[in-house]
Each structure stands twice: as structure tokens, then as C-alpha cells.
PDB file of N, CA and C in Angstrom:
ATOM      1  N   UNK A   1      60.054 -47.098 -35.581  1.00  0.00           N
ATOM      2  CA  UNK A   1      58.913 -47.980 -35.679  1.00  0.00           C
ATOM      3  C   UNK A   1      57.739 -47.333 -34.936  1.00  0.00           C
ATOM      4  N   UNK A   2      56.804 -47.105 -35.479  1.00  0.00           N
ATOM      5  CA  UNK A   2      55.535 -46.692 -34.841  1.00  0.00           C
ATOM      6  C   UNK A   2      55.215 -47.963 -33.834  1.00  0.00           C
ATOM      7  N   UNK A   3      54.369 -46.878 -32.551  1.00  0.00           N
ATOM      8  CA  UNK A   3      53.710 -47.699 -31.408  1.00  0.00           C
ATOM      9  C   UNK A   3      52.437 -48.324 -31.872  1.00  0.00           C
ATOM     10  N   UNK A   4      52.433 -49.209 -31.126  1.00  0.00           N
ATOM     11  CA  UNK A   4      51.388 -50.287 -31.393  1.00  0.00           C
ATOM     12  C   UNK A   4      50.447 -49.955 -29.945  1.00  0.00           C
ATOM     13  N   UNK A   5      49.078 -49.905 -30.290  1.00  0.00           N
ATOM     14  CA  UNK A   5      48.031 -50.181 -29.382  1.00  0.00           C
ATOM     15  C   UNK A   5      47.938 -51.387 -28.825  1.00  0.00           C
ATOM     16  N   UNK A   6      48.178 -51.368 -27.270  1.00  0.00           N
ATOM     17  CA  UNK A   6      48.446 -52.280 -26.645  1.00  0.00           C
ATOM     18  C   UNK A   6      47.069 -52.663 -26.106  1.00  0.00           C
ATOM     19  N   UNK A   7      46.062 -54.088 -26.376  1.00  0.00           N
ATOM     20  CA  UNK A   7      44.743 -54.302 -26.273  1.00  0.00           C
ATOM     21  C   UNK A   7      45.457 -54.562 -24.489  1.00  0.00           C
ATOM     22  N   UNK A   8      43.843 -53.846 -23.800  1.00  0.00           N
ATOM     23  CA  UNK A   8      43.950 -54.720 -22.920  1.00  0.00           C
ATOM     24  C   UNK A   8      44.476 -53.473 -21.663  1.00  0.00           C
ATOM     25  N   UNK A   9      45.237 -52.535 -22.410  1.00  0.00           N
ATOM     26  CA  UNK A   9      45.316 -50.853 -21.427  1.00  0.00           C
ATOM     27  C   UNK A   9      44.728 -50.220 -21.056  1.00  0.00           C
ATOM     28  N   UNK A  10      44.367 -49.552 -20.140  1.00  0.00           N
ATOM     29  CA  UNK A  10      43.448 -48.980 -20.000  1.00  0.00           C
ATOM     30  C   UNK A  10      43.318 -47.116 -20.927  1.00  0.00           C
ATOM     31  N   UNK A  11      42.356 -46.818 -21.344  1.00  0.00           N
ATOM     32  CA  UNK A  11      42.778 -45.704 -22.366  1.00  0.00           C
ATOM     33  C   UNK A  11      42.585 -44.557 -20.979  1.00  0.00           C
ATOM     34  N   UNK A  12      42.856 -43.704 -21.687  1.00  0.00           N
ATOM     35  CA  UNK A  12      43.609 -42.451 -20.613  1.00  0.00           C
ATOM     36  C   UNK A  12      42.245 -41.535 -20.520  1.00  0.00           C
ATOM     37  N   UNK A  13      42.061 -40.958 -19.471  1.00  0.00           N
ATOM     38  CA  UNK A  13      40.677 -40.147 -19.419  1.00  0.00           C
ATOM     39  C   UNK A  13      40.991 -38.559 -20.178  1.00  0.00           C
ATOM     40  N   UNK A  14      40.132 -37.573 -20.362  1.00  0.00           N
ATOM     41  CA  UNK A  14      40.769 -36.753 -20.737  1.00  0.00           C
ATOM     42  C   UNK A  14      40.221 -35.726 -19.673  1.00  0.00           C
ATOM     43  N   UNK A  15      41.569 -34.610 -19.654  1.00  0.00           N
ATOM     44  CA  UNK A  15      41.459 -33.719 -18.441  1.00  0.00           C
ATOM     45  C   UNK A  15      40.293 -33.081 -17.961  1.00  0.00           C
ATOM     46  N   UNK A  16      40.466 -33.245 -16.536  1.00  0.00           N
ATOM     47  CA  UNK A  16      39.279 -32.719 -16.048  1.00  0.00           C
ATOM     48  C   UNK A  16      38.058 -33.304 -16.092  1.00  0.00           C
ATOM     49  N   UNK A  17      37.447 -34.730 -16.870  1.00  0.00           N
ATOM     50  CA  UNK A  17      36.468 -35.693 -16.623  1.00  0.00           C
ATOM     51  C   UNK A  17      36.937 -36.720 -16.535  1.00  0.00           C
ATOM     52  N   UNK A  18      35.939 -37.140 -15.264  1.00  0.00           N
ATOM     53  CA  UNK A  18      35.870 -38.374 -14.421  1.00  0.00           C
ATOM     54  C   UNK A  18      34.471 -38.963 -15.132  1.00  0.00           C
ATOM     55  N   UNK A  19      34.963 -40.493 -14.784  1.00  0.00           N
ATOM     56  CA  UNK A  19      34.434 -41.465 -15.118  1.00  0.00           C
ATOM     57  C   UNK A  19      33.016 -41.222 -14.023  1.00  0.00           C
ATOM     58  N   UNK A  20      31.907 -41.460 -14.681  1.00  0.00           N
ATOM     59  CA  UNK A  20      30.881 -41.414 -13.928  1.00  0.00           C
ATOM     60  C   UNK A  20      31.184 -42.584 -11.768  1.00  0.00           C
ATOM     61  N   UNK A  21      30.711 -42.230 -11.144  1.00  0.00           N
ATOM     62  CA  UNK A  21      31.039 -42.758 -10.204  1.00  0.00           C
ATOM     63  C   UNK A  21      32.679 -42.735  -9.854  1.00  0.00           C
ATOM     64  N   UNK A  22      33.495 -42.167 -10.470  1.00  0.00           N
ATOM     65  CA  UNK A  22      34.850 -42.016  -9.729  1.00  0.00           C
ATOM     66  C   UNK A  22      35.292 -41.483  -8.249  1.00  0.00           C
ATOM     67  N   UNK A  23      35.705 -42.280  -7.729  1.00  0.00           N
ATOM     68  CA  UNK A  23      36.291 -41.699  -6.492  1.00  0.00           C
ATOM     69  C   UNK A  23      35.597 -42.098  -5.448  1.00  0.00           C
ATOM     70  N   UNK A  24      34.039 -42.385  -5.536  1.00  0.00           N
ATOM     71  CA  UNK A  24      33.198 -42.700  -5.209  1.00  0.00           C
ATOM     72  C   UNK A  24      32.408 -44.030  -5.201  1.00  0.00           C
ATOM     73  N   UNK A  25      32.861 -45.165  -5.806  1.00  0.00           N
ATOM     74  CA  UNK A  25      32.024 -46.030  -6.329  1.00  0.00           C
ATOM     75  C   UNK A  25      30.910 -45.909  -7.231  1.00  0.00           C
ATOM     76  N   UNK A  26      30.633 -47.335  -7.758  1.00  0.00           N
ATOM     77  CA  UNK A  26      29.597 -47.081  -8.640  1.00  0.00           C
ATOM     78  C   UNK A  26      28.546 -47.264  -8.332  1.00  0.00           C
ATOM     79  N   UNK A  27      27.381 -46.370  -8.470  1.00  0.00           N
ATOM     80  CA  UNK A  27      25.735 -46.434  -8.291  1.00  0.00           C
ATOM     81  C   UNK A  27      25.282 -48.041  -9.016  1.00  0.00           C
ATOM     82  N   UNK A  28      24.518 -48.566  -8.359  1.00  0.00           N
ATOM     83  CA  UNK A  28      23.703 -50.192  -8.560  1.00  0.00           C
ATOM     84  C   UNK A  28      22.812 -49.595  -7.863  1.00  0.00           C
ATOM     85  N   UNK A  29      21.595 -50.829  -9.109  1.00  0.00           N
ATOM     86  CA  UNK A  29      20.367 -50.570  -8.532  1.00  0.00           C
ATOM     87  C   UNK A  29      19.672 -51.310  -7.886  1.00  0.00           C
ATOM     88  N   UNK A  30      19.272 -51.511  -6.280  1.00  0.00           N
ATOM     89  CA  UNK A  30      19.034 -52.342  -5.247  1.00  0.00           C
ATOM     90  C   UNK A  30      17.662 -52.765  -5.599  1.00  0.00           C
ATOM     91  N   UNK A  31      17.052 -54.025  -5.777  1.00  0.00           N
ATOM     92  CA  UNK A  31      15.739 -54.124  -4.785  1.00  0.00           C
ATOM     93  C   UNK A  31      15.215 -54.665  -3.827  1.00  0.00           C
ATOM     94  N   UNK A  32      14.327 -53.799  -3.108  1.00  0.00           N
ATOM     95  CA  UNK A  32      13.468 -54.144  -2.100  1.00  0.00           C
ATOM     96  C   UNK A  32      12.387 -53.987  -1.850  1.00  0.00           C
ATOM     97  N   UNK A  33      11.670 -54.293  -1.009  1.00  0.00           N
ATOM     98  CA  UNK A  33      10.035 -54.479  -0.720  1.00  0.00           C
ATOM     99  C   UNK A  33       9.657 -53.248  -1.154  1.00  0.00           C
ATOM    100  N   UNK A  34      10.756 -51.958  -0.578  1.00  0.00           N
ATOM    101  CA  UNK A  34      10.598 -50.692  -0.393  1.00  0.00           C
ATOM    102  C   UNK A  34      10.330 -50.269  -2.067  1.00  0.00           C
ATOM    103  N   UNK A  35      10.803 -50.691  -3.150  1.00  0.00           N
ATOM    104  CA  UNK A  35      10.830 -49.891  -3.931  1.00  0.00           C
ATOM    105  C   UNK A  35      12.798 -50.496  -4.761  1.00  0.00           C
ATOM    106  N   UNK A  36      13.071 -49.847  -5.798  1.00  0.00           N
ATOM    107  CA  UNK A  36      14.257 -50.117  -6.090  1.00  0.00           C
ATOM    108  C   UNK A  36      14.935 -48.972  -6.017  1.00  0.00           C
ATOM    109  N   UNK A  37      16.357 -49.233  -5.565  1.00  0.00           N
ATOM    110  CA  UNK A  37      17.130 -47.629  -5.136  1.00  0.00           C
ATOM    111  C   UNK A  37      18.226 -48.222  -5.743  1.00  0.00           C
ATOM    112  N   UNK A  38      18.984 -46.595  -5.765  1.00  0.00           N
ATOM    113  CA  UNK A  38      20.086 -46.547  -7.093  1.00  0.00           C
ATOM    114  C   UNK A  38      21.158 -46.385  -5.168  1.00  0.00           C
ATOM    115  N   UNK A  39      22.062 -47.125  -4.845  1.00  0.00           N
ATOM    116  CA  UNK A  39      22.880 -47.440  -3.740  1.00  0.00           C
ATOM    117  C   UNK A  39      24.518 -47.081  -4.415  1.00  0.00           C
ATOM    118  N   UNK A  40      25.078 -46.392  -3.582  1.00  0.00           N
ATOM    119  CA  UNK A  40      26.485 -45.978  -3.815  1.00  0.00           C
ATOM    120  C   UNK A  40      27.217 -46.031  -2.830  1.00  0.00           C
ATOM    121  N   UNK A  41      28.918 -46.351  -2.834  1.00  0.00           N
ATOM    122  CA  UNK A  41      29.470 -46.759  -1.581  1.00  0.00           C
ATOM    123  C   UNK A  41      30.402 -45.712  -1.244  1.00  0.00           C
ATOM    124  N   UNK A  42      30.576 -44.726  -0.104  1.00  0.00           N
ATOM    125  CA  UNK A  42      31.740 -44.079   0.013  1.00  0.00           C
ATOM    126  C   UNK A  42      32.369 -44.430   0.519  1.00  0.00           C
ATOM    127  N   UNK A  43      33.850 -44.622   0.421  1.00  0.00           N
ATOM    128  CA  UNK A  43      34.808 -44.925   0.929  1.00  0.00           C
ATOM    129  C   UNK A  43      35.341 -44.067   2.446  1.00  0.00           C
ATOM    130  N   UNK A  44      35.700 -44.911   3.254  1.00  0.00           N
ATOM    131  CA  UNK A  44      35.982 -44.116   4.309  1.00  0.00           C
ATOM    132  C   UNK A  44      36.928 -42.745   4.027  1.00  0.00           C
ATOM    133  N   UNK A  45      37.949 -42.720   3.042  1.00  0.00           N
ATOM    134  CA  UNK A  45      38.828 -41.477   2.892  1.00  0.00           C
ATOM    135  C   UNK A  45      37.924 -40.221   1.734  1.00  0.00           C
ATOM    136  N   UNK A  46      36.545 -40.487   0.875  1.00  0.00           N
ATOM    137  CA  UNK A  46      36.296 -40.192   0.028  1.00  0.00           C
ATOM    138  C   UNK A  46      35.153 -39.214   1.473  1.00  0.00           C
ATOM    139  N   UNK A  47      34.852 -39.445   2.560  1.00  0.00           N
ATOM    140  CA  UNK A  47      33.842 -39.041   3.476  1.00  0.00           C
ATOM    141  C   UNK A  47      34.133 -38.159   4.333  1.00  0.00           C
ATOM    142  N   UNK A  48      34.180 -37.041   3.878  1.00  0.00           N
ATOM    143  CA  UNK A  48      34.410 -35.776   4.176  1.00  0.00           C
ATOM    144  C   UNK A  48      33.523 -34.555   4.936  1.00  0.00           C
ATOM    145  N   UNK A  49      32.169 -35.088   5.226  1.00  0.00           N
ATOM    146  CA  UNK A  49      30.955 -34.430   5.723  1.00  0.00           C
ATOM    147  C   UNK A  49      30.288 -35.261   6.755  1.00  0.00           C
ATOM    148  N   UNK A  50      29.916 -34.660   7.939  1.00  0.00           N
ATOM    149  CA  UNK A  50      28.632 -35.250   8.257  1.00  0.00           C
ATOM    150  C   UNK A  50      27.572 -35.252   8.152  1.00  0.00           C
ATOM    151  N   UNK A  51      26.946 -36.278   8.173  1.00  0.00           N
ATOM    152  CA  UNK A  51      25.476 -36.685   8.060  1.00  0.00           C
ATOM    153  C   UNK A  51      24.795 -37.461   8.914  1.00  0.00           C
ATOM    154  N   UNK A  52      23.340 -37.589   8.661  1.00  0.00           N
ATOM    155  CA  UNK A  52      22.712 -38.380   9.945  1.00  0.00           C
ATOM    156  C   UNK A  52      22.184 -39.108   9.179  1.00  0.00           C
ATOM    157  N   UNK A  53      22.536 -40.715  10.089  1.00  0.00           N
ATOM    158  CA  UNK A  53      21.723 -41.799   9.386  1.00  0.00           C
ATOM    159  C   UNK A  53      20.084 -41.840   9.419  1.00  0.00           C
ATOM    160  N   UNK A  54      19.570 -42.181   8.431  1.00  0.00           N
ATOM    161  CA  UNK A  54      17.979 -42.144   8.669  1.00  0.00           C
ATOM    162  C   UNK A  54      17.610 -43.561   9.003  1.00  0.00           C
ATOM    163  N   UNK A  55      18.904 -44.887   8.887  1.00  0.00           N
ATOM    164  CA  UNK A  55      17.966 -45.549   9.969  1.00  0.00           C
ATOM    165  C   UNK A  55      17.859 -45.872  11.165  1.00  0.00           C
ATOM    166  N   UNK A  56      19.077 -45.010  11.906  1.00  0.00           N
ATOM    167  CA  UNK A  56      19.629 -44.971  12.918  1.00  0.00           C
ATOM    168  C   UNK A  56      19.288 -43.706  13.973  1.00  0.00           C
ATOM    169  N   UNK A  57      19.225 -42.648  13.144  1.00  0.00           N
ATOM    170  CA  UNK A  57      18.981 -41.174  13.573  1.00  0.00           C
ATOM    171  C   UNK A  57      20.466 -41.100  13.899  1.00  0.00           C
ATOM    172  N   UNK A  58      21.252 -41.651  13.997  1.00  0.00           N
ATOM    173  CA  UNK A  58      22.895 -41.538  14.690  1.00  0.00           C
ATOM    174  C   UNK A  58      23.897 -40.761  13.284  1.00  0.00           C
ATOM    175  N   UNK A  59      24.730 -39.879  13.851  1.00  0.00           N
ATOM    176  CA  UNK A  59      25.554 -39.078  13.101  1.00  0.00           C
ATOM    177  C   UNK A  59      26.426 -40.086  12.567  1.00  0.00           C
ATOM    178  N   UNK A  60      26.808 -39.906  10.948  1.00  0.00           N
ATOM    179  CA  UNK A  60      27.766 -40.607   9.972  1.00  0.00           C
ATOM    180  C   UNK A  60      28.692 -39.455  10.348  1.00  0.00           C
ATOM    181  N   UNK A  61      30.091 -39.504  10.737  1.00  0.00           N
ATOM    182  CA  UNK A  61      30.976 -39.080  11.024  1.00  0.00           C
ATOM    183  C   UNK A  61      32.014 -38.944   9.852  1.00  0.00           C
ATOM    184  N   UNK A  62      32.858 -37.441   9.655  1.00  0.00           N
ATOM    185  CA  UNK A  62      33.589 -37.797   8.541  1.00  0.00           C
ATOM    186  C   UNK A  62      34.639 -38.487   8.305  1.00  0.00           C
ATOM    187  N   UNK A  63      34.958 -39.512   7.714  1.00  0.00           N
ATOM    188  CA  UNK A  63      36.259 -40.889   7.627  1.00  0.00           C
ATOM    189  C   UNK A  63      35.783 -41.912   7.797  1.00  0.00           C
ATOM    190  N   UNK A  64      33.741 -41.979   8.076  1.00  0.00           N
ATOM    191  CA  UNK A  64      33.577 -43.093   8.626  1.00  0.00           C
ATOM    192  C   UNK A  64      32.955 -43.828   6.712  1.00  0.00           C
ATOM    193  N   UNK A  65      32.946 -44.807   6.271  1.00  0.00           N
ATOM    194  CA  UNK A  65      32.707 -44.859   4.861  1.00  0.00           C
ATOM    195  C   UNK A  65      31.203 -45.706   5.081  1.00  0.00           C
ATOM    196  N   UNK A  66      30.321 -45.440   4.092  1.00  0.00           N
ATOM    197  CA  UNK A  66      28.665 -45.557   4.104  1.00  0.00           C
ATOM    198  C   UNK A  66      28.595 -45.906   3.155  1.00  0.00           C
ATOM    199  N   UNK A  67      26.924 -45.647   2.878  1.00  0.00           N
ATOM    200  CA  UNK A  67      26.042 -46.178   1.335  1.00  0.00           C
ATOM    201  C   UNK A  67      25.606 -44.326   1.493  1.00  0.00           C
ATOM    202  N   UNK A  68      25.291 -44.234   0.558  1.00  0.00           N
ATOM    203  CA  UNK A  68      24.643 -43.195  -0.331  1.00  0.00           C
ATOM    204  C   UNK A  68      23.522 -43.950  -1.014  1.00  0.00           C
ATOM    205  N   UNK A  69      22.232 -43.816  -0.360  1.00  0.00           N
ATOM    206  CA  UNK A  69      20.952 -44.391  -1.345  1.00  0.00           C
ATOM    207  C   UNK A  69      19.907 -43.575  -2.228  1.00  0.00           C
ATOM    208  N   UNK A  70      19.326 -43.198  -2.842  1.00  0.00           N
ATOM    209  CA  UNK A  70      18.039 -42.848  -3.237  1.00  0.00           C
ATOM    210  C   UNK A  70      17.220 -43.602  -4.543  1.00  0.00           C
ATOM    211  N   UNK A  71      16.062 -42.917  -4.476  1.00  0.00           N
ATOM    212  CA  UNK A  71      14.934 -43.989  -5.418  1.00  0.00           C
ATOM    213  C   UNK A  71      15.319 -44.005  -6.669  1.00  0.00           C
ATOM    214  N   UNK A  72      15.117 -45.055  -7.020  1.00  0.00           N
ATOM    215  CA  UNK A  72      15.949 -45.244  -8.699  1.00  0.00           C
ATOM    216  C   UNK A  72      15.147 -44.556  -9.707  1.00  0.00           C
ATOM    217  N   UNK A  73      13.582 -44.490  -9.284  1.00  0.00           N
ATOM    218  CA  UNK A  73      13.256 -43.873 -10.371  1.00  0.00           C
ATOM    219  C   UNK A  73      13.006 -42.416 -10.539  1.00  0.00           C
ATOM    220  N   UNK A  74      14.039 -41.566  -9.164  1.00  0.00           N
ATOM    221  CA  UNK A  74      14.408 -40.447  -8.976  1.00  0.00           C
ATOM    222  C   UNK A  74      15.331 -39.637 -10.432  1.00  0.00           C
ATOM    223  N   UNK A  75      16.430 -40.685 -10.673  1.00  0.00           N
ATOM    224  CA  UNK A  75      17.657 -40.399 -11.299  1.00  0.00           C
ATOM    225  C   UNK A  75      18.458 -39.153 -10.304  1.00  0.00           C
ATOM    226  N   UNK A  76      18.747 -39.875  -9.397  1.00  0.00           N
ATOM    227  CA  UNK A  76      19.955 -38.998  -8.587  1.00  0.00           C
ATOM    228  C   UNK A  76      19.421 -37.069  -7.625  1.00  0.00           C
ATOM    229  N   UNK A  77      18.392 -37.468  -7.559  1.00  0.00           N
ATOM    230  CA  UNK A  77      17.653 -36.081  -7.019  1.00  0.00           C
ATOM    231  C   UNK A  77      18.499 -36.028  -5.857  1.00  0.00           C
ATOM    232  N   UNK A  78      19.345 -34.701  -6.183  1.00  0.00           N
ATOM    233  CA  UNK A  78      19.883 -34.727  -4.346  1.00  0.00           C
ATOM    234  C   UNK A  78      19.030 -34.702  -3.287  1.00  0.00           C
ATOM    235  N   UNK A  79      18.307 -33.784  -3.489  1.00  0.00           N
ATOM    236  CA  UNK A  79      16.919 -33.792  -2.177  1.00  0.00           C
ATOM    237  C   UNK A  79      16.976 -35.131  -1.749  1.00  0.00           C
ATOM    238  N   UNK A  80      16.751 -36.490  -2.855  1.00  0.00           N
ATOM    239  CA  UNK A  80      16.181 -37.669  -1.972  1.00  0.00           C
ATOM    240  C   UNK A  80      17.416 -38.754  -1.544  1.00  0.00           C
ATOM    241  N   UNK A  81      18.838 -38.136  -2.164  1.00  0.00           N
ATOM    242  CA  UNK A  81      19.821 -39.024  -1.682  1.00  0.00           C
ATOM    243  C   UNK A  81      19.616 -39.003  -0.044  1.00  0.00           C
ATOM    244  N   UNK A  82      19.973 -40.050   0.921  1.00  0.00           N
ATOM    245  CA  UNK A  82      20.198 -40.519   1.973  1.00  0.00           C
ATOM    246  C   UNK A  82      21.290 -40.961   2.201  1.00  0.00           C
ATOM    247  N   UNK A  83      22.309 -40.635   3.214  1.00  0.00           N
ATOM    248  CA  UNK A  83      23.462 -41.148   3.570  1.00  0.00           C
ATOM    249  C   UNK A  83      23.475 -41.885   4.668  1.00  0.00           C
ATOM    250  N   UNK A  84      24.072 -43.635   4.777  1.00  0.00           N
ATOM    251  CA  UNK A  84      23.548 -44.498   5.858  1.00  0.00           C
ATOM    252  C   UNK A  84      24.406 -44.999   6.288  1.00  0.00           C
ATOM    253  N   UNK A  85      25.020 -45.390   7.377  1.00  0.00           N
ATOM    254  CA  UNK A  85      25.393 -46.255   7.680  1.00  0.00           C
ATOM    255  C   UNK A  85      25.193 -47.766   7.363  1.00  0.00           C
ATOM    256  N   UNK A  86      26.271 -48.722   6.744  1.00  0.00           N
ATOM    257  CA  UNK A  86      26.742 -49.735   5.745  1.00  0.00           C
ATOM    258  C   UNK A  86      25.676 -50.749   6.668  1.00  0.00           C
ATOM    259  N   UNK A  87      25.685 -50.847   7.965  1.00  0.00           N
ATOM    260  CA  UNK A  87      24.692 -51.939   8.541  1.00  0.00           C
ATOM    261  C   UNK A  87      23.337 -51.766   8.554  1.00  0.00           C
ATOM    262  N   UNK A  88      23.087 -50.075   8.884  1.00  0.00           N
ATOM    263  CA  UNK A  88      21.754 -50.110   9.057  1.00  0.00           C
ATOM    264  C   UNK A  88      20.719 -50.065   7.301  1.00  0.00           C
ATOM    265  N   UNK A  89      21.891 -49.997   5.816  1.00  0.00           N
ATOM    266  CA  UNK A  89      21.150 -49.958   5.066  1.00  0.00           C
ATOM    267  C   UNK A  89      20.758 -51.489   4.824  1.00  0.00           C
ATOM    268  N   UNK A  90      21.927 -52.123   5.365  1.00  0.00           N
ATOM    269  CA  UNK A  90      22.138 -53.721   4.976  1.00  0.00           C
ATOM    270  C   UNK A  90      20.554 -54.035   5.675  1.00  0.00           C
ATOM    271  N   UNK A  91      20.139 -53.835   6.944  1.00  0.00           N
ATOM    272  CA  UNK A  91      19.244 -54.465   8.123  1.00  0.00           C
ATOM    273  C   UNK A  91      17.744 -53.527   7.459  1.00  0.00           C
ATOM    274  N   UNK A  92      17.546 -52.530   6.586  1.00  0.00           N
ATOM    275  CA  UNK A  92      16.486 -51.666   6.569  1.00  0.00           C
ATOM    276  C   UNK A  92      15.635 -52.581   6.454  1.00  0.00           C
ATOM    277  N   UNK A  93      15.762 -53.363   5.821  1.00  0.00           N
ATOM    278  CA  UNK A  93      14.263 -54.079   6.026  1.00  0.00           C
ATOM    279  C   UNK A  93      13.559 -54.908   6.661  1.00  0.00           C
ATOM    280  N   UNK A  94      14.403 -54.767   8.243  1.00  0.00           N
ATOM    281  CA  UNK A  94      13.829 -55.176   9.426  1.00  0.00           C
ATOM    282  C   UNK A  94      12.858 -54.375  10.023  1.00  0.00           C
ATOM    283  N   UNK A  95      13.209 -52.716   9.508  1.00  0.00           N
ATOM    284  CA  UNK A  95      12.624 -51.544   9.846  1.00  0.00           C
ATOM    285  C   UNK A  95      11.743 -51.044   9.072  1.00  0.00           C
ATOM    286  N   UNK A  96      12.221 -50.955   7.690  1.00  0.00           N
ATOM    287  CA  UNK A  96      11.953 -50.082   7.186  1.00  0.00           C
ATOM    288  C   UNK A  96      12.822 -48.665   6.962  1.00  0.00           C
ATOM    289  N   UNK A  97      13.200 -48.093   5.780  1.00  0.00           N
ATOM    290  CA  UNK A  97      13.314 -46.642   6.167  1.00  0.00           C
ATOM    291  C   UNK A  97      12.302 -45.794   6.479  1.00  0.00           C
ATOM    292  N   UNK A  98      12.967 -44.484   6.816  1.00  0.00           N
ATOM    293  CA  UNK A  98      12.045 -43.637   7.088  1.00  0.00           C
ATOM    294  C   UNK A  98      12.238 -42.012   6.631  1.00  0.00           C
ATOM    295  N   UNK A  99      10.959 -41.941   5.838  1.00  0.00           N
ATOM    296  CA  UNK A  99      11.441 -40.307   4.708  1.00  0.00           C
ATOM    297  C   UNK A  99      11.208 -39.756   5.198  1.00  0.00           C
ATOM    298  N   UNK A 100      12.407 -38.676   5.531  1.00  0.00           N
ATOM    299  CA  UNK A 100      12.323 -37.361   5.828  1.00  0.00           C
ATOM    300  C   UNK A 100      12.205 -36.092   4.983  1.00  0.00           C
TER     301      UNK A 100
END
């Protein structure tokens, strides 16, 4: 008897491509006073580098899990990604960011 397509499975990726945002979370696009930004979440095990928060100036440590932000109407310019710490992107607009 032939197999039947089971609705409702998930279909299988094919080798070697990932689903846009895999591993990583998915990019959403935030707004704020600032402007609208394309925001991504790393997972604490996916955080493998350090970085310095820009609203903190304080080092993102690797294992520690963040936002990944930049301007939406960038489309993903590494230059303008920013890596933040999860509170200080939550609070930016007590501050403000600040471009470096």
C-alpha cells in the first residue's frame, strides 16, 4: 500500500538550508519613537561571541542570550546590527540608543 501524506507534519528541509532565522530566532519588526527595527533573539547556547551593549556600554558575554537589533529599513546591514542586552533593549526608550 502506498504512504499517505500525513497533513499536519512537518515537511523535511533539504540539506544544508536552514529556514530563514534558524537556530537563532525569528527577526520582527519593532516600533519605536526611534524609528522601526527588525529585533532578533539569541538564545543563551546559540551566543558564542562577545559584544558590547550600546545601551549599557557593558560587555554581552558568551552564553549570555540577547536581542540582535538593527533599522528595518536597513534589510539586515551587518554594519548596523547591534547586539543588546534583553533589558536594556526592553528600557531603550528611557534613553534612547546610541549610534556608534
Amino acid at each position: 500500500m502506498p504512504r499517505r501524506n500525513r497533513p499536519g507534519r512537518p515537511k523535511r528541509a533539504q540539506p544544508g538550508i536552514r529556514p530563514m532565522g534558524a537556530g537563532f530566532g525569528f527577526a520582527q519588526v519593532e516600533a519605536g519613537p526611534d524609528g522601526d527595527w527588525m529585533v532578533r533573539t539569541v538564545p543563551a547556547a546559540q551566543a558564542t561571541k562577545l559584544y558590547r551593549c550600546p545601551g549599557c556600554d557593558h560587555e554581552i558575554r558568551p552564553g549570555v542570550g540577547h536581542v540582535v537589533a538593527w533599522p528595518a529599513d536597513d534589510y539586515g546591514s551587518v554594519e548596523d546590527r547591534r547586539h543588546w542586552h534583553t533589558g536594556c533593549w526592553r528600557g531603550r526608550r528611557r534613553q534612547g540608543p546610541s549610534r556608534r
